[in-house]
N, C-alpha and C. Protein backbone atom coordinates (compact mmCIF):
# COMPACT_ATOMS: atom_id res chain seq x y z
N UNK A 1 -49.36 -1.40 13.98
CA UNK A 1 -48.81 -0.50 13.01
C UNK A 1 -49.96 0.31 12.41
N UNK A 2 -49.78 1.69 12.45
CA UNK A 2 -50.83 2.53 11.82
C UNK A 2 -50.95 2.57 10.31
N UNK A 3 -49.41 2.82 9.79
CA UNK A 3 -49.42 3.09 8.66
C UNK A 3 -49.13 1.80 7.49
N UNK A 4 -49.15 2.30 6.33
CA UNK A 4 -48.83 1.29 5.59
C UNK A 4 -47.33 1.60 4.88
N UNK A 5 -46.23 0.58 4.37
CA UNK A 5 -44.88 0.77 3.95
C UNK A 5 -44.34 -0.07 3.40
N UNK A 6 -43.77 -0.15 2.33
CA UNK A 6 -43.19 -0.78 1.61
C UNK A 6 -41.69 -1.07 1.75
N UNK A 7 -41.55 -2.25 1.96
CA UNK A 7 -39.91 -3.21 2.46
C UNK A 7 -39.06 -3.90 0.73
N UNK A 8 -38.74 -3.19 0.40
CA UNK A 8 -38.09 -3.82 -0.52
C UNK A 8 -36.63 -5.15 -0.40
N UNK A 9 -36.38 -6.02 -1.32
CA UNK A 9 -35.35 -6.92 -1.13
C UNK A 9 -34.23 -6.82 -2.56
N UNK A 10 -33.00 -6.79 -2.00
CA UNK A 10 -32.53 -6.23 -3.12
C UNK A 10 -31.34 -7.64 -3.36
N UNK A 11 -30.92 -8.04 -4.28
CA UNK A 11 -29.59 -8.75 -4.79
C UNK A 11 -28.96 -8.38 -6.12
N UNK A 12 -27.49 -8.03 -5.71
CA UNK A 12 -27.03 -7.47 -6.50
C UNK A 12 -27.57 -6.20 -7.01
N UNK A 13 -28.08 -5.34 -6.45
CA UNK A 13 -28.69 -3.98 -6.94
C UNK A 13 -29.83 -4.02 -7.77
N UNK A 14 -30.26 -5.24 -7.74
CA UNK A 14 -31.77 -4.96 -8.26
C UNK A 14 -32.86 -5.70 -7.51
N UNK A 15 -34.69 -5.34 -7.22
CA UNK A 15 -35.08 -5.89 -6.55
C UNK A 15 -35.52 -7.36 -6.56
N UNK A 16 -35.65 -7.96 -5.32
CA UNK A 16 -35.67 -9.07 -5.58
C UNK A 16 -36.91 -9.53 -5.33
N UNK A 17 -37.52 -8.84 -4.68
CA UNK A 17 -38.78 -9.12 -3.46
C UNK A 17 -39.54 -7.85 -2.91
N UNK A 18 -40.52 -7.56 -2.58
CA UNK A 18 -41.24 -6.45 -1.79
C UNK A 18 -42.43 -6.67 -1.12
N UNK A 19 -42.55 -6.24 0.42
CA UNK A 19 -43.75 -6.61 0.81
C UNK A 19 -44.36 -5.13 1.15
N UNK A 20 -45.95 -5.02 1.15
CA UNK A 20 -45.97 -3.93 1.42
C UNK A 20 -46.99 -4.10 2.43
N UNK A 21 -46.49 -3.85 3.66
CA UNK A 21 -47.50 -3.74 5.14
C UNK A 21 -48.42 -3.00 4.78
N UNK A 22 -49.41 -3.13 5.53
CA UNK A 22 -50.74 -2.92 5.54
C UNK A 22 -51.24 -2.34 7.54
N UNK A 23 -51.84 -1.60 7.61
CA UNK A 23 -52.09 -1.00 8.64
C UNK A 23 -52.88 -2.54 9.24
N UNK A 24 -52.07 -2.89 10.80
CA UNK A 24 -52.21 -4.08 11.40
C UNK A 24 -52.35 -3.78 13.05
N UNK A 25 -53.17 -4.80 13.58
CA UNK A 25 -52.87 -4.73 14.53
C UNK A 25 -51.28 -5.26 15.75
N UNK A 26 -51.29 -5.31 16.55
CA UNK A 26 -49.52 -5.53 17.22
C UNK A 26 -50.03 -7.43 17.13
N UNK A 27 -48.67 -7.90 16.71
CA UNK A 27 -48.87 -9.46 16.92
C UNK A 27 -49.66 -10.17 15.71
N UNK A 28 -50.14 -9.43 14.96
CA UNK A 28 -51.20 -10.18 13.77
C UNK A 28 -50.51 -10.89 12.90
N UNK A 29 -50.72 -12.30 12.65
CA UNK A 29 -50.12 -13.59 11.39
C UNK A 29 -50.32 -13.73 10.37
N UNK A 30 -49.75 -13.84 9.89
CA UNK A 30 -50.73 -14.52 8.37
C UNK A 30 -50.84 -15.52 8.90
N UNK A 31 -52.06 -15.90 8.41
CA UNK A 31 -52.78 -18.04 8.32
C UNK A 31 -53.42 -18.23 6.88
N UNK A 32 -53.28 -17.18 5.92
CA UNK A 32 -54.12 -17.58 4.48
C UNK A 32 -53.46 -16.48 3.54
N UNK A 33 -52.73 -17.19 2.28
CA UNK A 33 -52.54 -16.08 1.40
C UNK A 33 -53.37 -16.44 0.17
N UNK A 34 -53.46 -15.74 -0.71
CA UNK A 34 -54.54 -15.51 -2.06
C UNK A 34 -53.57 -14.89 -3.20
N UNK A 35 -53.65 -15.55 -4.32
CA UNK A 35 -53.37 -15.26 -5.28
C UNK A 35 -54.09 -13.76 -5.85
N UNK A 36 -53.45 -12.54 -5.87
CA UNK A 36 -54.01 -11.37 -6.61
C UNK A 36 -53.46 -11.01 -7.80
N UNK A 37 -53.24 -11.58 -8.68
CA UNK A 37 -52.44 -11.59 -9.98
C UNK A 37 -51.24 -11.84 -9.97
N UNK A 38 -50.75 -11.77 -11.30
CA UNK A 38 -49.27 -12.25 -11.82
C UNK A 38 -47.81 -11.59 -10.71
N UNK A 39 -47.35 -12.21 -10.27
CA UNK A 39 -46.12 -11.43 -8.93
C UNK A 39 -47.09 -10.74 -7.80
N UNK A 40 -48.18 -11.12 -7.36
CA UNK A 40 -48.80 -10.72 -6.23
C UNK A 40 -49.59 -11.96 -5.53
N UNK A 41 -49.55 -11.75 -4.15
CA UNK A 41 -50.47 -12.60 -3.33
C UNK A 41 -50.77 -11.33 -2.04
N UNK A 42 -51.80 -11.88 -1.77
CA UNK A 42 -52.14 -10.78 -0.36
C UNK A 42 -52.25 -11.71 1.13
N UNK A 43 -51.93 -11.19 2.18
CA UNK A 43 -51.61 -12.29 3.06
C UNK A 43 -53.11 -11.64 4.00
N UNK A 44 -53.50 -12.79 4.90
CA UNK A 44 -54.71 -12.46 5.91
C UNK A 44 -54.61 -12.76 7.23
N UNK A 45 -54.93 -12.46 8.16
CA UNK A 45 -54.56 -13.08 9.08
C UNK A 45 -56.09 -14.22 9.64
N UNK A 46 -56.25 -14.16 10.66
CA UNK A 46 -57.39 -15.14 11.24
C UNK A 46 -58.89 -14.59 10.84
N UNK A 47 -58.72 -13.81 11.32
CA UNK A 47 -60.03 -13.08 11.26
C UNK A 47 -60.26 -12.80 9.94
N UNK A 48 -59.41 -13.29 8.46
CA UNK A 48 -60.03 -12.02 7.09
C UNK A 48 -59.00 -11.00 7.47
N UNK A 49 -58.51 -10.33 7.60
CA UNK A 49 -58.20 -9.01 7.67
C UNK A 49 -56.53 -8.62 7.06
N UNK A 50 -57.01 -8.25 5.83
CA UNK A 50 -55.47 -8.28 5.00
C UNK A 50 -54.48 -7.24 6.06
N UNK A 51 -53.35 -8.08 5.75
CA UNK A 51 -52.02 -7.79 5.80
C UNK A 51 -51.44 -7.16 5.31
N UNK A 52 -50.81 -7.58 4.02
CA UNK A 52 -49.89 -7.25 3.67
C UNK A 52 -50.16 -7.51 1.96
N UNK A 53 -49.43 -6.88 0.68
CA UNK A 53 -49.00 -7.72 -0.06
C UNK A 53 -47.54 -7.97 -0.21
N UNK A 54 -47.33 -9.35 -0.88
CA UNK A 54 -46.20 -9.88 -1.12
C UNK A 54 -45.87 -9.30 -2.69
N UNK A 55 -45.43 -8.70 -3.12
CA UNK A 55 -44.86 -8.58 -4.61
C UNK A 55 -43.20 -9.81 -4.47
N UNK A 56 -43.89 -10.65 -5.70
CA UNK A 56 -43.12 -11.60 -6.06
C UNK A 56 -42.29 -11.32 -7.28
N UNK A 57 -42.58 -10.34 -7.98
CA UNK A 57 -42.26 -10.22 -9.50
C UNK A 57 -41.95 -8.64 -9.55
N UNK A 58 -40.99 -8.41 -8.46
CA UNK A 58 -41.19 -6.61 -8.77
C UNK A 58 -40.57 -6.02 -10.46
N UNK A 59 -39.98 -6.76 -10.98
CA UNK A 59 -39.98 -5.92 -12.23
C UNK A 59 -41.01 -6.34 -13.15
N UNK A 60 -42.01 -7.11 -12.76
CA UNK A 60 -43.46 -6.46 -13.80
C UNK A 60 -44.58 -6.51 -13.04
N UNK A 61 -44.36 -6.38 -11.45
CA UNK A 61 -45.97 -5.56 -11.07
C UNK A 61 -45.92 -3.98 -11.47
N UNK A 62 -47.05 -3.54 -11.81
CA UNK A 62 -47.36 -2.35 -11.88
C UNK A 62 -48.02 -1.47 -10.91
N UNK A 63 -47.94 -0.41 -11.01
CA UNK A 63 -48.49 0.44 -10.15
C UNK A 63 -50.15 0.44 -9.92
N UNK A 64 -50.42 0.02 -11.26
CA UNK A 64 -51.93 -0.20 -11.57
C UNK A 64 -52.30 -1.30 -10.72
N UNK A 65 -51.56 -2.75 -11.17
CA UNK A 65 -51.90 -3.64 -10.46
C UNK A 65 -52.11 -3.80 -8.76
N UNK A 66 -51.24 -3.19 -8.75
CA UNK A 66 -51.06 -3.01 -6.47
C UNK A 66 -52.07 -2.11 -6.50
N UNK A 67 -51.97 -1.66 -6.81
CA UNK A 67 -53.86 -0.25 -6.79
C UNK A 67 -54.88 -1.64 -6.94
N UNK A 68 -55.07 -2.21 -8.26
CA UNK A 68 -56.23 -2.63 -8.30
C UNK A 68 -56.58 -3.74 -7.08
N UNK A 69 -55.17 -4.28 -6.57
CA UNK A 69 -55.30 -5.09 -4.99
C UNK A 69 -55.77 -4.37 -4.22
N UNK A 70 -55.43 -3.37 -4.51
CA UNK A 70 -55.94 -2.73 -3.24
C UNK A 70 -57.09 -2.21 -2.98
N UNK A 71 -57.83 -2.05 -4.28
CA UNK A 71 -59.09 -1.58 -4.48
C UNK A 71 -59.89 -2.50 -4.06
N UNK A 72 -59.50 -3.84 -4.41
CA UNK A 72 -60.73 -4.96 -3.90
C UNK A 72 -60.43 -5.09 -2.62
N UNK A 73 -59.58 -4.75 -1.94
CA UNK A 73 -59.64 -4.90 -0.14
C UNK A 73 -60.46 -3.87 0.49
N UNK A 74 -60.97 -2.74 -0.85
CA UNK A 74 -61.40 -1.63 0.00
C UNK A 74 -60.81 -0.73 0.88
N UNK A 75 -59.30 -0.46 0.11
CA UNK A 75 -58.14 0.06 0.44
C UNK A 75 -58.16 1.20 -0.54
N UNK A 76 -57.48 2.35 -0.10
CA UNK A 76 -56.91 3.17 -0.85
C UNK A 76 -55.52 2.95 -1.41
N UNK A 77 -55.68 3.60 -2.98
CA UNK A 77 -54.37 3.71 -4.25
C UNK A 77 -52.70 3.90 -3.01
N UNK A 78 -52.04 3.54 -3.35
CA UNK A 78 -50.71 4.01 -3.80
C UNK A 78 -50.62 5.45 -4.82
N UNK A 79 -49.73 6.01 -4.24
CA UNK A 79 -49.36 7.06 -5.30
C UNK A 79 -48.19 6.48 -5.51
N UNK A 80 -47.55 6.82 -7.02
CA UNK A 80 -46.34 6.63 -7.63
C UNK A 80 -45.25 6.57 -7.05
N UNK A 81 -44.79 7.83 -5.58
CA UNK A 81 -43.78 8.07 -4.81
C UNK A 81 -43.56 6.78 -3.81
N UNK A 82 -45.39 6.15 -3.84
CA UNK A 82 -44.81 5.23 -2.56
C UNK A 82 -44.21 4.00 -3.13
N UNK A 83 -44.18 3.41 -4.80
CA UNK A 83 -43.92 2.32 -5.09
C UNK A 83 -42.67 2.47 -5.64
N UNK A 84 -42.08 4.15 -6.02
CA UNK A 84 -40.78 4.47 -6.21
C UNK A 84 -39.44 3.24 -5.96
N UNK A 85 -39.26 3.00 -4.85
CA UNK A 85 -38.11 2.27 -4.21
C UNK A 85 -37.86 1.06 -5.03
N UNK A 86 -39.39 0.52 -5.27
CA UNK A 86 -39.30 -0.55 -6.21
C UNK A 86 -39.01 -0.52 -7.61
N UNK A 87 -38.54 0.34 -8.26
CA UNK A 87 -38.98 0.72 -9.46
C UNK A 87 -37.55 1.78 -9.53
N UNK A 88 -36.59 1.78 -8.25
CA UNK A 88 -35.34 2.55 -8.34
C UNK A 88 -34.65 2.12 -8.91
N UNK A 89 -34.07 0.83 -8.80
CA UNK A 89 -32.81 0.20 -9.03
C UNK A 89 -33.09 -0.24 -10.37
């Protein structure tokens, strides 16, 4: 997968869950996740090489917070439009 995208989980019309892929290679696992603050973990596969995050708590991660994950992976921000979906319902 080239790009990165956000999968939201919904019950009853509000979210329940969100993961947000991470540019991967075809076939890659998680084998290690890490606590990145309050409603976040980041998943790795074998080698180190983040995945994904898991948002556990989508009505109080922030936009800030998934940025600042992402900053320590040495990832680029989210803009506002891409965390939208989460933040619809």
């Amino acid at each position: 997968m080239k790009d990165r995208y956000l999968e939201v989980t919904f019950r009853r019309g509000k979210p329940l869950a969100a993961y947000l892929y991470l540019p991967r290679p075809p076939r890659a696992r998680s084998v290690r996740t890490q606590e990145a603050g309050p409603g976040l973990r980041i998943d790795y596969d074998a080698s180190g090489r983040p995945l994904g995050l898991e948002i556990t708590a989508p009505g109080q991660v922030t936009l800030e917070a998934v940025n600042g994950a992402l900053g320590g992976l040495g990832l680029p921000p989210l803009g506002p439009e891409e965390l939208a979906p989460l933040k619809a319902a």
